[in-house]
C-alpha atoms as a PDB file:
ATOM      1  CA  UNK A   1       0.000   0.000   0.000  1.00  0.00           C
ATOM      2  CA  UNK A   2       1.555   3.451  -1.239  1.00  0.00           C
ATOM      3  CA  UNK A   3       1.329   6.418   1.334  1.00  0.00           C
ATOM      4  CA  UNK A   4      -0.269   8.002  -2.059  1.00  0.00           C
ATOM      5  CA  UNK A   5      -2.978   5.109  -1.809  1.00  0.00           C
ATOM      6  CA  UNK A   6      -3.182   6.402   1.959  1.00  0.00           C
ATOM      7  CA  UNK A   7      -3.657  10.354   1.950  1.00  0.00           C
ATOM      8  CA  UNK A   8      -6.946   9.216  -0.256  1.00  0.00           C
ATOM      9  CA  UNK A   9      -7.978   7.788   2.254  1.00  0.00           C
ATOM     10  CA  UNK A  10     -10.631   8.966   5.605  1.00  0.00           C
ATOM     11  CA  UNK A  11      -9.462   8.586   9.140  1.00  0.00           C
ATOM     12  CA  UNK A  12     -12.214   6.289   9.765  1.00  0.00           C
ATOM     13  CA  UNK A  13     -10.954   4.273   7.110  1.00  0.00           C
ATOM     14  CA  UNK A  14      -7.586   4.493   7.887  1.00  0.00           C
ATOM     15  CA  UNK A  15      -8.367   3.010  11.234  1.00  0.00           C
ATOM     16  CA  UNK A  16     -10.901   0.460   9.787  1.00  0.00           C
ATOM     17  CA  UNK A  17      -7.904  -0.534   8.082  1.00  0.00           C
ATOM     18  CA  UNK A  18      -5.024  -0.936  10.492  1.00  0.00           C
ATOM     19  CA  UNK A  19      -7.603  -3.106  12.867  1.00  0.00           C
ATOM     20  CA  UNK A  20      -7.947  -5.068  10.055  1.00  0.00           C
ATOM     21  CA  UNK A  21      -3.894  -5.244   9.369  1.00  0.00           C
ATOM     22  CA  UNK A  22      -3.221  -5.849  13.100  1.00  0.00           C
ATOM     23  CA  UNK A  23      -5.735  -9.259  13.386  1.00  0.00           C
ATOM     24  CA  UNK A  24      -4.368 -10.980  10.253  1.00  0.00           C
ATOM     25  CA  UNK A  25      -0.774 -10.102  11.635  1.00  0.00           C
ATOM     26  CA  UNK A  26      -2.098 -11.815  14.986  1.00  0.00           C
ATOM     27  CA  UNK A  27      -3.282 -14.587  13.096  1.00  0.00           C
ATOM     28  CA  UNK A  28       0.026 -15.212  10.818  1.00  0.00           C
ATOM     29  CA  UNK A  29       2.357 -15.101  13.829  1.00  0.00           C
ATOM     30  CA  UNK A  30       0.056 -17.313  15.375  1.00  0.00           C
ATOM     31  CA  UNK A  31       0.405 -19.262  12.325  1.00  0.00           C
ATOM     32  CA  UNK A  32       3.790 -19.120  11.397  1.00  0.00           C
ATOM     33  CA  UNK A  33       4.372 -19.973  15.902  1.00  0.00           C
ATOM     34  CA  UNK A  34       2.836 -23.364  14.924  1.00  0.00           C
ATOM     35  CA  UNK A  35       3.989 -24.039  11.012  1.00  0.00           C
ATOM     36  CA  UNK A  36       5.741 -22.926   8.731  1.00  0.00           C
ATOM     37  CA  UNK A  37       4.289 -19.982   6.911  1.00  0.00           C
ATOM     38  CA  UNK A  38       3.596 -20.070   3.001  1.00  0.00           C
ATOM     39  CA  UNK A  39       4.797 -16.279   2.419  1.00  0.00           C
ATOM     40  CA  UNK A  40       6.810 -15.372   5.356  1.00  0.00           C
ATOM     41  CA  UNK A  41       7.385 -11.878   3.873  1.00  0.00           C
ATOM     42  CA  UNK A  42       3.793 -11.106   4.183  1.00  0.00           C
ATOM     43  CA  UNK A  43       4.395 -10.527   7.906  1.00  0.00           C
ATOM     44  CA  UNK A  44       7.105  -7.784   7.148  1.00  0.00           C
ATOM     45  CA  UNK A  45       4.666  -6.503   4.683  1.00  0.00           C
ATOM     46  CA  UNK A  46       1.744  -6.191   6.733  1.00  0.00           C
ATOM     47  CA  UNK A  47       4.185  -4.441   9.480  1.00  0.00           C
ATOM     48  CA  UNK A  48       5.132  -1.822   7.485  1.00  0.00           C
ATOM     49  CA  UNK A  49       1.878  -1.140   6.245  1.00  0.00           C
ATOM     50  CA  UNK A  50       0.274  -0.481   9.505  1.00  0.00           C
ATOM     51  CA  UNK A  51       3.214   2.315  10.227  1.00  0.00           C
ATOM     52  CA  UNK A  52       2.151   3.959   7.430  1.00  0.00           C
ATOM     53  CA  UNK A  53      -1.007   3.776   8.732  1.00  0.00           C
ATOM     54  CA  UNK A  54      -0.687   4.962  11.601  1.00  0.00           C
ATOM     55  CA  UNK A  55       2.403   7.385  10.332  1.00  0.00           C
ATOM     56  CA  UNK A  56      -0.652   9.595   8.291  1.00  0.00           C
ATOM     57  CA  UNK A  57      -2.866   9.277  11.010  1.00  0.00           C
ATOM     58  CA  UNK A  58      -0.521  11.284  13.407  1.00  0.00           C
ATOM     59  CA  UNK A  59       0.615  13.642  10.854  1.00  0.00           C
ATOM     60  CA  UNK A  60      -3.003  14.316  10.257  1.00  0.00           C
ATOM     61  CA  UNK A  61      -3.472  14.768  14.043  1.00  0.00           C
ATOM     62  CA  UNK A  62      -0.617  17.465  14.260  1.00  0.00           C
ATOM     63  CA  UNK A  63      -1.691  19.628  11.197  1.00  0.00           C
ATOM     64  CA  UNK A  64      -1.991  23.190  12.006  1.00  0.00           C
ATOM     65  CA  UNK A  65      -5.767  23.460  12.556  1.00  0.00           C
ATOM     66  CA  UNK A  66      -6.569  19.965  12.903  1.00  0.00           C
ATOM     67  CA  UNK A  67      -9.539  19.063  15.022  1.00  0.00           C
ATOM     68  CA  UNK A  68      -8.894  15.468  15.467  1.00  0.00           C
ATOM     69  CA  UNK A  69     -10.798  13.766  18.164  1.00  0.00           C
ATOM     70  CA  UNK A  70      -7.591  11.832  19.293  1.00  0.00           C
ATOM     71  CA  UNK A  71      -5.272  15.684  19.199  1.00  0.00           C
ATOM     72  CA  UNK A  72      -8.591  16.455  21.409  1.00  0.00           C
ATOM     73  CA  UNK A  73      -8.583  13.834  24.049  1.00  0.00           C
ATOM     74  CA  UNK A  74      -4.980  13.280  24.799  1.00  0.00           C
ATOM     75  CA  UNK A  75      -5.426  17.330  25.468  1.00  0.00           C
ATOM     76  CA  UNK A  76      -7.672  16.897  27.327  1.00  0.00           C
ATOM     77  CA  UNK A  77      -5.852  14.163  28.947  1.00  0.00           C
ATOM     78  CA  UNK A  78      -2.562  16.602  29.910  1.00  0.00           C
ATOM     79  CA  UNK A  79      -5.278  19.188  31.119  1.00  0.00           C
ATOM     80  CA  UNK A  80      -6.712  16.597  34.242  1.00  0.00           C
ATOM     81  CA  UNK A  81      -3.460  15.530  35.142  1.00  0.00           C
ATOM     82  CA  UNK A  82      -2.266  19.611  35.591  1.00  0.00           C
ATOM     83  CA  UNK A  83       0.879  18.210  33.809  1.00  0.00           C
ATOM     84  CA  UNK A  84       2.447  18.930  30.240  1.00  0.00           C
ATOM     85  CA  UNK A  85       4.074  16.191  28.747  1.00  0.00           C
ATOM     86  CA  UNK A  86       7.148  18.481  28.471  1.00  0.00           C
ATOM     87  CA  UNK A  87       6.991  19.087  32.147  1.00  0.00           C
ATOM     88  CA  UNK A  88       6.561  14.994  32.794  1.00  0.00           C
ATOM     89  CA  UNK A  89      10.001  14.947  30.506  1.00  0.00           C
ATOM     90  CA  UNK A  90      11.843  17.458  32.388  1.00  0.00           C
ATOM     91  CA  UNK A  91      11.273  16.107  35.347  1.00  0.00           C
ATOM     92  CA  UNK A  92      12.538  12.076  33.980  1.00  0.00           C
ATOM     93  CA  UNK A  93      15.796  14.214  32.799  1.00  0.00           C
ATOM     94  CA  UNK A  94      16.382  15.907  36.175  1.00  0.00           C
ATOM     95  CA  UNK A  95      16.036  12.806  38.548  1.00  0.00           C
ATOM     96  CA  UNK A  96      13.434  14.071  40.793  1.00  0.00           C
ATOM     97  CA  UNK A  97      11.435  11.558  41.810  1.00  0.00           C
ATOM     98  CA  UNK A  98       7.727  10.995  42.859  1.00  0.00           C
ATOM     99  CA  UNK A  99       7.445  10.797  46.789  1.00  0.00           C
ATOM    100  CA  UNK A 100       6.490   7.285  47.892  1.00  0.00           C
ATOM    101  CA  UNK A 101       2.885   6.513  49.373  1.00  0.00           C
ATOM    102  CA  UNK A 102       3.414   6.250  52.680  1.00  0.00           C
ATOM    103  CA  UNK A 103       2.175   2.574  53.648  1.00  0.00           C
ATOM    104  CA  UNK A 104       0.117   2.445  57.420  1.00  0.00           C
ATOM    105  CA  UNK A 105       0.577  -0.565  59.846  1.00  0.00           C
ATOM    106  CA  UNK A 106      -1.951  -3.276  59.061  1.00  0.00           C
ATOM    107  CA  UNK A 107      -3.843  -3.691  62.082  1.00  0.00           C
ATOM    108  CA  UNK A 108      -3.308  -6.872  63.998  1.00  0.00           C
ATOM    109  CA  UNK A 109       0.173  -7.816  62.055  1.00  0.00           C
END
């Protein structure tokens, strides 16, 4: 499948799509766990095609002016934790850590 082929294509068909892609990968590594597969390089093939897949998808999502549902939610996502992922980064980078829950004596133990 061409990235050409792709770009044609609607979001909810692009998605349709990679669902699609990722069960009959399922199935042939299933397959090819318990015999040996006909056309091993479909496997490769069907790999690559759902990265391009998903590759449009995610450009499409960070066009200027996009109003993608996913762009949306995983805003609205950063927005309830009170946390920018670039924040969440910074602070991986620097070492500082999370605090520990404090754990209370089980009763009786």
């Amino acid at each position: 499948m061409l990235a050409s082929e792709i770009r044609d294509m609607a979001d909810a068909d692009i998605r349709s799509r990679v669902a699609e892609l990722e069960e009959e990968r399922f199935r042939l590594t299933f397959r090819g766990a318990t015999e040996q597969l006909e056309e091993p390089l479909r496997l490769r093939h069907i790999r690559r095609d759902i990265a391009r897949l998903k590759t449009i998808l995610r450009q499409r999502e960070l066009e200027p002016g996009s109003t993608s549902e996913q762009a949306r939610a995983s805003s609205r996502k950063a927005a309830a934790t009170g946390k920018s992922p670039a924040q969440k980064s910074a602070r991986r980078k620097s070492g500082v850590k999370k605090s520990p829950a404090r754990r209370t004596p089980a009763a009786g133990k």
